[in-house]
Protein backbone atom coordinates (compact mmCIF):
# COMPACT_ATOMS: atom_id res chain seq x y z
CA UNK A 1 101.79 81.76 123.67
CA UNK A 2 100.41 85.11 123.64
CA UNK A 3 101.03 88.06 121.96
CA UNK A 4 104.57 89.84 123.25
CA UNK A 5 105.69 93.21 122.44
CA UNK A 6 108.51 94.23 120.72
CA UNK A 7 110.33 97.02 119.07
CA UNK A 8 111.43 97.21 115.76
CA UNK A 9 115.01 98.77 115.59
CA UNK A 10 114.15 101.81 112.95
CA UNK A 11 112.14 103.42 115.94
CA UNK A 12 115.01 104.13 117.87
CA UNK A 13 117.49 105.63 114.79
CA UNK A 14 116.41 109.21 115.83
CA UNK A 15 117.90 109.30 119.64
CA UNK A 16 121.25 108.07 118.28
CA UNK A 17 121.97 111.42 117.94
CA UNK A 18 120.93 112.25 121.14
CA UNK A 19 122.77 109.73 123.28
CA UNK A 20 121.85 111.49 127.07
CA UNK A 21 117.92 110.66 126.22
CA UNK A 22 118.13 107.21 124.77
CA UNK A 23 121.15 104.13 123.14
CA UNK A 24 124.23 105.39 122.26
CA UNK A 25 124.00 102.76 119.49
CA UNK A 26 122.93 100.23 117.77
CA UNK A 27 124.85 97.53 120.33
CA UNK A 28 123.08 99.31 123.32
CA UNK A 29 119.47 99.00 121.63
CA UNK A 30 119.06 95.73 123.52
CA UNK A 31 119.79 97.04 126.61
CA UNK A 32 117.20 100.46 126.47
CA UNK A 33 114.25 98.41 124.90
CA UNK A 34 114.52 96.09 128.07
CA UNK A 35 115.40 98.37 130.86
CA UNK A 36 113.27 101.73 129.95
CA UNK A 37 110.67 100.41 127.40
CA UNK A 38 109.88 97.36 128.75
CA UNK A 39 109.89 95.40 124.73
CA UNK A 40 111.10 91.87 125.08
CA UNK A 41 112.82 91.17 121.33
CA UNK A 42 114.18 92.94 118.70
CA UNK A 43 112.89 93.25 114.74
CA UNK A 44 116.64 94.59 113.21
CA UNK A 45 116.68 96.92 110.34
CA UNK A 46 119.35 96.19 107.83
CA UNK A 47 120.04 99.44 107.06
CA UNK A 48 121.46 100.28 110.37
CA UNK A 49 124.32 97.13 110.40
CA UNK A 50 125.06 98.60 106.93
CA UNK A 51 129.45 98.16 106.62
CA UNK A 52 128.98 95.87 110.46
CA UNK A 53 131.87 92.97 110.41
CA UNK A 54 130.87 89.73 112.00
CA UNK A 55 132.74 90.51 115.09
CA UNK A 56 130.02 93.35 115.30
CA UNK A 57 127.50 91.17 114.49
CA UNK A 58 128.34 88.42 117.94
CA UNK A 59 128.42 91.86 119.89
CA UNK A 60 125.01 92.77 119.33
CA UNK A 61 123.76 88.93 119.81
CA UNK A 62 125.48 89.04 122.84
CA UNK A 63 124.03 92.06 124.30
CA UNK A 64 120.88 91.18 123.31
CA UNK A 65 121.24 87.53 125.16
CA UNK A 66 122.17 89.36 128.05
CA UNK A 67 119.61 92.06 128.05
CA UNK A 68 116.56 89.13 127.59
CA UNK A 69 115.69 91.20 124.40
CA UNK A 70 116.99 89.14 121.79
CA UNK A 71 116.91 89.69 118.13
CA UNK A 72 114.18 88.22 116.68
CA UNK A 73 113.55 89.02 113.24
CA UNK A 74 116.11 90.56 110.53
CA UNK A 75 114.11 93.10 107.86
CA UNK A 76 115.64 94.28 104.42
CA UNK A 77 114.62 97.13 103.04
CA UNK A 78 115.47 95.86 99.42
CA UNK A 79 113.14 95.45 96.83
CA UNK A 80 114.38 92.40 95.27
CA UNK A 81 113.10 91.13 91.55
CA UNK A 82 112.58 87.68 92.74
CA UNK A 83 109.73 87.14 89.77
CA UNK A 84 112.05 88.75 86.91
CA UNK A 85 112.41 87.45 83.56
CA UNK A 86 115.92 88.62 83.58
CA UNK A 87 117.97 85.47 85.53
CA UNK A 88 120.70 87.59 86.46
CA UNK A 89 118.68 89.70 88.58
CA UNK A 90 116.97 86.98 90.33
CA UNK A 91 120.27 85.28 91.24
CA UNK A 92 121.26 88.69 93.07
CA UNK A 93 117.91 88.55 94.63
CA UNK A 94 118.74 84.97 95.81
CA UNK A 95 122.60 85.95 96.49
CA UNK A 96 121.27 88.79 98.74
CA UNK A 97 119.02 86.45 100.58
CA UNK A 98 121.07 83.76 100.97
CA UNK A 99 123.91 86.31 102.55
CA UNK A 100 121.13 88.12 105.08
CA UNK A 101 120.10 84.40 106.27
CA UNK A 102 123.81 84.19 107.34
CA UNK A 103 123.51 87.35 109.37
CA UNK A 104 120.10 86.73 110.14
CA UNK A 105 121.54 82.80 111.78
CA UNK A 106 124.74 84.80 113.38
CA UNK A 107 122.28 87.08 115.33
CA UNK A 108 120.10 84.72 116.33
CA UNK A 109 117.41 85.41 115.02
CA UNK A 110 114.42 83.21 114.31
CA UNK A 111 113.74 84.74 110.91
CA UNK A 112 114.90 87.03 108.05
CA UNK A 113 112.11 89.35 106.18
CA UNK A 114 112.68 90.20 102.55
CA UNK A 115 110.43 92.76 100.33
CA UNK A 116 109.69 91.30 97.03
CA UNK A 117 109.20 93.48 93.33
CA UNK A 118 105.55 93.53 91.78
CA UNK A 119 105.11 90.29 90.34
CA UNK A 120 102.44 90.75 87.52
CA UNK A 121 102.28 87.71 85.75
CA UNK A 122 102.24 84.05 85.40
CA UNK A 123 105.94 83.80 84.09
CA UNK A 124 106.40 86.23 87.21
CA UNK A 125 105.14 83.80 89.63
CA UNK A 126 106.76 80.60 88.81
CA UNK A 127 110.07 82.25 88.38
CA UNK A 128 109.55 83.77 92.04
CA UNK A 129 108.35 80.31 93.73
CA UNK A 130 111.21 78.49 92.14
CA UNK A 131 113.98 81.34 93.50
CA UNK A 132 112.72 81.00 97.10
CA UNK A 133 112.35 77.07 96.54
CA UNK A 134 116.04 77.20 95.59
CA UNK A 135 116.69 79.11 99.11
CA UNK A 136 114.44 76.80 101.19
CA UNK A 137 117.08 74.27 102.23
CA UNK A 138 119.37 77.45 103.08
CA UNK A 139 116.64 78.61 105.20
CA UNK A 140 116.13 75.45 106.92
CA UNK A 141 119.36 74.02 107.34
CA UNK A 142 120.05 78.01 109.41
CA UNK A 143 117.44 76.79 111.06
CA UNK A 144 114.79 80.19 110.03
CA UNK A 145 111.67 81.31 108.64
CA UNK A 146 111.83 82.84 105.30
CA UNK A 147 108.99 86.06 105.62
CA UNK A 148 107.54 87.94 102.82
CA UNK A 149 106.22 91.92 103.39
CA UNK A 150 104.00 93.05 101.21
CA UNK A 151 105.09 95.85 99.14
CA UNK A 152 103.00 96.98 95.87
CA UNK A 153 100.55 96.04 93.24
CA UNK A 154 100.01 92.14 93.42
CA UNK A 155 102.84 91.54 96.18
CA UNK A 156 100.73 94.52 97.86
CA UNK A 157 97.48 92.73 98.01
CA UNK A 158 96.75 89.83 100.44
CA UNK A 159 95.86 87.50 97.86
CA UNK A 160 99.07 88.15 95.81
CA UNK A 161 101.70 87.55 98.55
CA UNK A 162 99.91 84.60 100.22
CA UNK A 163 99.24 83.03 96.73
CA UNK A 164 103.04 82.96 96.79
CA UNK A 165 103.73 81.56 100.08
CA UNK A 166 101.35 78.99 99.34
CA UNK A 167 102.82 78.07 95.82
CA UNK A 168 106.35 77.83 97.57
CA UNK A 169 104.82 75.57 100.43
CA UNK A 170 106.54 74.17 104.01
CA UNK A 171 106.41 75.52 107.00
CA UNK A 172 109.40 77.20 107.28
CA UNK A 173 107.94 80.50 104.69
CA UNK A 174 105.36 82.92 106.04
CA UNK A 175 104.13 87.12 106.03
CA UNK A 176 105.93 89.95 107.87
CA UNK A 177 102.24 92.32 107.37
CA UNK A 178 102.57 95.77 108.27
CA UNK A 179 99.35 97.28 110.14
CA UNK A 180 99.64 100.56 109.35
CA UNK A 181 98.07 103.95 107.69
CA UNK A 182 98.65 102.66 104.08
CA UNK A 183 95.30 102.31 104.02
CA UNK A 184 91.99 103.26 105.34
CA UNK A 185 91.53 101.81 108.84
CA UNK A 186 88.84 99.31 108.07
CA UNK A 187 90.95 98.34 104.99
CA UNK A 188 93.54 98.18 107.14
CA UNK A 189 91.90 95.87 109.36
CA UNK A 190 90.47 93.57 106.67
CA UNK A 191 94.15 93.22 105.41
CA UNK A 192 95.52 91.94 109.12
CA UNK A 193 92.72 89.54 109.02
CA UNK A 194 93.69 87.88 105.95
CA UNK A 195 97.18 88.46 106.38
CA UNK A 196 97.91 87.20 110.32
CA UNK A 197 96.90 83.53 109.68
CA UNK A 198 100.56 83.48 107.65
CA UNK A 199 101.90 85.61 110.04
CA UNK A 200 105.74 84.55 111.34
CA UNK A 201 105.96 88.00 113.01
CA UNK A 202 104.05 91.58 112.50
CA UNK A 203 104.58 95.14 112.35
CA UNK A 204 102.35 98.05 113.87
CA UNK A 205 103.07 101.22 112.95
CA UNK A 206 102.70 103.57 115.35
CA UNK A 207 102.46 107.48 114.95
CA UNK A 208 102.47 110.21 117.31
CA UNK A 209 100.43 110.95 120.63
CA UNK A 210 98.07 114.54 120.52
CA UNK A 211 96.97 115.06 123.37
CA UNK A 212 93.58 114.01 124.71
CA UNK A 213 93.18 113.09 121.53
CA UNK A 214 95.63 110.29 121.86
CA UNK A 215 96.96 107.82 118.79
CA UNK A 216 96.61 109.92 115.36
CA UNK A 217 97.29 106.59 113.71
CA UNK A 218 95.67 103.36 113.26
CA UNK A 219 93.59 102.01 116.14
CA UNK A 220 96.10 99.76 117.85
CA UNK A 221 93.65 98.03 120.12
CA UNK A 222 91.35 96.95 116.90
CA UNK A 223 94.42 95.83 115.56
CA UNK A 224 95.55 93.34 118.73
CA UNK A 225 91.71 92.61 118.90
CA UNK A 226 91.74 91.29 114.77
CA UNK A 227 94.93 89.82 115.73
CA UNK A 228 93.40 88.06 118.82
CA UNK A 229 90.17 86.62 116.99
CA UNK A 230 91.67 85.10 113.99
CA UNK A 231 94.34 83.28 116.50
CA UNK A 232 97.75 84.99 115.60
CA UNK A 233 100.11 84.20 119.06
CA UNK A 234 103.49 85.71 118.10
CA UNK A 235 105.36 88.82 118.10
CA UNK A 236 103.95 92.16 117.41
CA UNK A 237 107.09 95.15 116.53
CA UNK A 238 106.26 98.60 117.35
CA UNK A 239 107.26 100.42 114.44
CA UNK A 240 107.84 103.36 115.30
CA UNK A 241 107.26 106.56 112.45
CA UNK A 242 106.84 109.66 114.27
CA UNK A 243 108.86 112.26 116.11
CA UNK A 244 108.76 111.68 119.57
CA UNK A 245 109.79 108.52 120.45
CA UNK A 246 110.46 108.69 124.10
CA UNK A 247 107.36 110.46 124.58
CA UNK A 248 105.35 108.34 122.14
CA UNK A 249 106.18 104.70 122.28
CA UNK A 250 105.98 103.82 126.47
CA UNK A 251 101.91 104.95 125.50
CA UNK A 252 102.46 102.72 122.63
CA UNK A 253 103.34 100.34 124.72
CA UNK A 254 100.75 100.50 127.46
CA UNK A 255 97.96 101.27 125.19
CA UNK A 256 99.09 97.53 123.01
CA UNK A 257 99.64 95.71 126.33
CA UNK A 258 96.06 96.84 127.78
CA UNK A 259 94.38 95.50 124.56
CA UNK A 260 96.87 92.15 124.89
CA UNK A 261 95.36 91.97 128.31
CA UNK A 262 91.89 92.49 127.54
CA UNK A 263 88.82 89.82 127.86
C-alpha cells in the first residue's frame, strides 16, 4: 500500500455556511471530498456529530460507502485524564472511550483517536496503561485500532506517548502524529520520524497558499518524503487550518500527491 490522501472533516466546517461553494453538511462531506477534491477517506471530528442520533450516524456511513470516501478514522478533541490519581476521572476517560468506539464501529471506521492529559509520573503511567488495557478487548472485539495524539508535556514528546503504546502492547494500539507548525520545521520533521513507525493514521496540517510564494506552512513534500523513508504506507488527513479552503486544499492536494508520486 501506498500512501492515500485524505481529508480530515474540521477542514471543511467553514463552507457549511456557505452551502453554493462547498457540502451543505456534514452527511454531504463524503460526497464533495470525492467528487471535487479528489480525497479517498474521511478522518471525522467529533465535535461536528455533537447531539447526532444513531440513525444519523448509518446516514453518514452510508453516504460515505456510496461516495468511495469512507470514514476512516474518528478524532476526539477531549483531553481525557487517563493517568489520574483520581479513579473517578479515569473511569469517565474510559466511559468516553468506550462510547466513541461504538460510534467509531457504527461508522465504519477502522479506528478511533483519543488525546490523552500530561502524564508526569510513574503512578501516572501505570494507571494510564492499565485504563487502555481495560479498553483493549472493547477495541478489539469492534474490531479497531485504539490511536493516541500527542498533546503536551510528556504525552507531547515522542518518547512519552510511544513509551505508552509500548507499555500497553498488541497490535491493535498505535499514534495519530500531527505534522504541523507546532514546532520548528526540522523539529517537526525529527518528530514524524520517530513518530510514523507507530503510525495507524496521520495528520498534516496544512495552511494557506501566498502566492508564488506557495505553502506558508510546513514543507509538505519533506514531510511525505520522512514519511516515505522510514516506511509509513497508510493514510495521510489534510488538516486543513487556514481560510481558504477551496482555494487552498486542491494545491494541497496536488502538491502531497506529486511528492507521493515522486522517485
Amino acid at each position: 500500500m501506498t500512501l492515500l490522501l485524505t481529508l480530515s472533516t474540521s477542514s471543511l466546517s467553514a463552507l457549511f455556511e456557505d452551502p453554493e461553494k462547498g457540502p451543505n453538511s456534514m452527511l454531504d462531506v463524503p460526497r464533495f471530498a470525492m467528487d471535487d477534491l479528489g480525497l479517498r477517506g474521511l478522518y471525522i471530528n467529533t465535535s461536528m456529530l455533537s447531539g447526532w442520533s444513531i440513525k444519523e450516524f448509518d446516514m453518514l456511513r452510508d453516504r460515505a460507502d456510496k461516495a468511495g470516501c469512507p470514514c476512516l478514522v474518528l478524532a476526539d478533541e477531549e483531553l481525557l485524564d487517563l493517568g489520574s490519581s483520581d479513579q473517578s476521572a479515569r473511569e469517565a476517560a474510559v466511559d468516553r472511550i468506550e462510547r466513541l468506539s461504538v460510534a467509531g464501529n457504527r461508522l465504519g471506521c477502522n479506528s478511533v483517536a483519543v488525546r490523552c492529559a500530561d502524564v508526569v509520573d510513574e503512578p501516572g503511567a501505570e494507571a494510564a496503561t492499565e485504563a487502555i488495557r481495560s479498553l483493549m478487548n472493547t477495541i478489539e472485539r469492534l474490531e479497531l485500532n485504539l490511536l493516541i495524539k500527542p498533546t503536551e508535556g510528556v504525552m507531547g514528546a515522542p518518547e512519552g506517548v510511544t513509551d505508552l503504546v509500548k507499555r500497553v502492547g498488541g497490535f491493535r494500539i498505535g499514534v495519530l502524529p500531527t505534522y504541523g507548525t507546532q514546532h520548528s520545521q526540522d523539529d517537526e520533521i525529527e518528530r514524524l520520524r520517530k513518530l510514523a513507525p507507530y503510525a495507524g493514521a496521520m495528520h498534516f496540517e496544512v495552511d494557506s497558499y501566498v502566492g508564488k510564494s506557495g505553502h506558508k506552512g510546513v514543507d509538505l513534500g519533506r514531510g511525505i518524503d520522512t514519511l516515505k523513508k522510514v516506511g509509513y504506507a497508510s493514510t495521510v488527513a489534510i488538516d486543513y487550518v487556514g481560510k481558504n479552503p477551496l482555494k487552498d486544499l486542491e494545491k494541497a492536494r496536488d502538491e502531497l500527491q506529486a511528492a507521493i508520486e515522486a522517485e
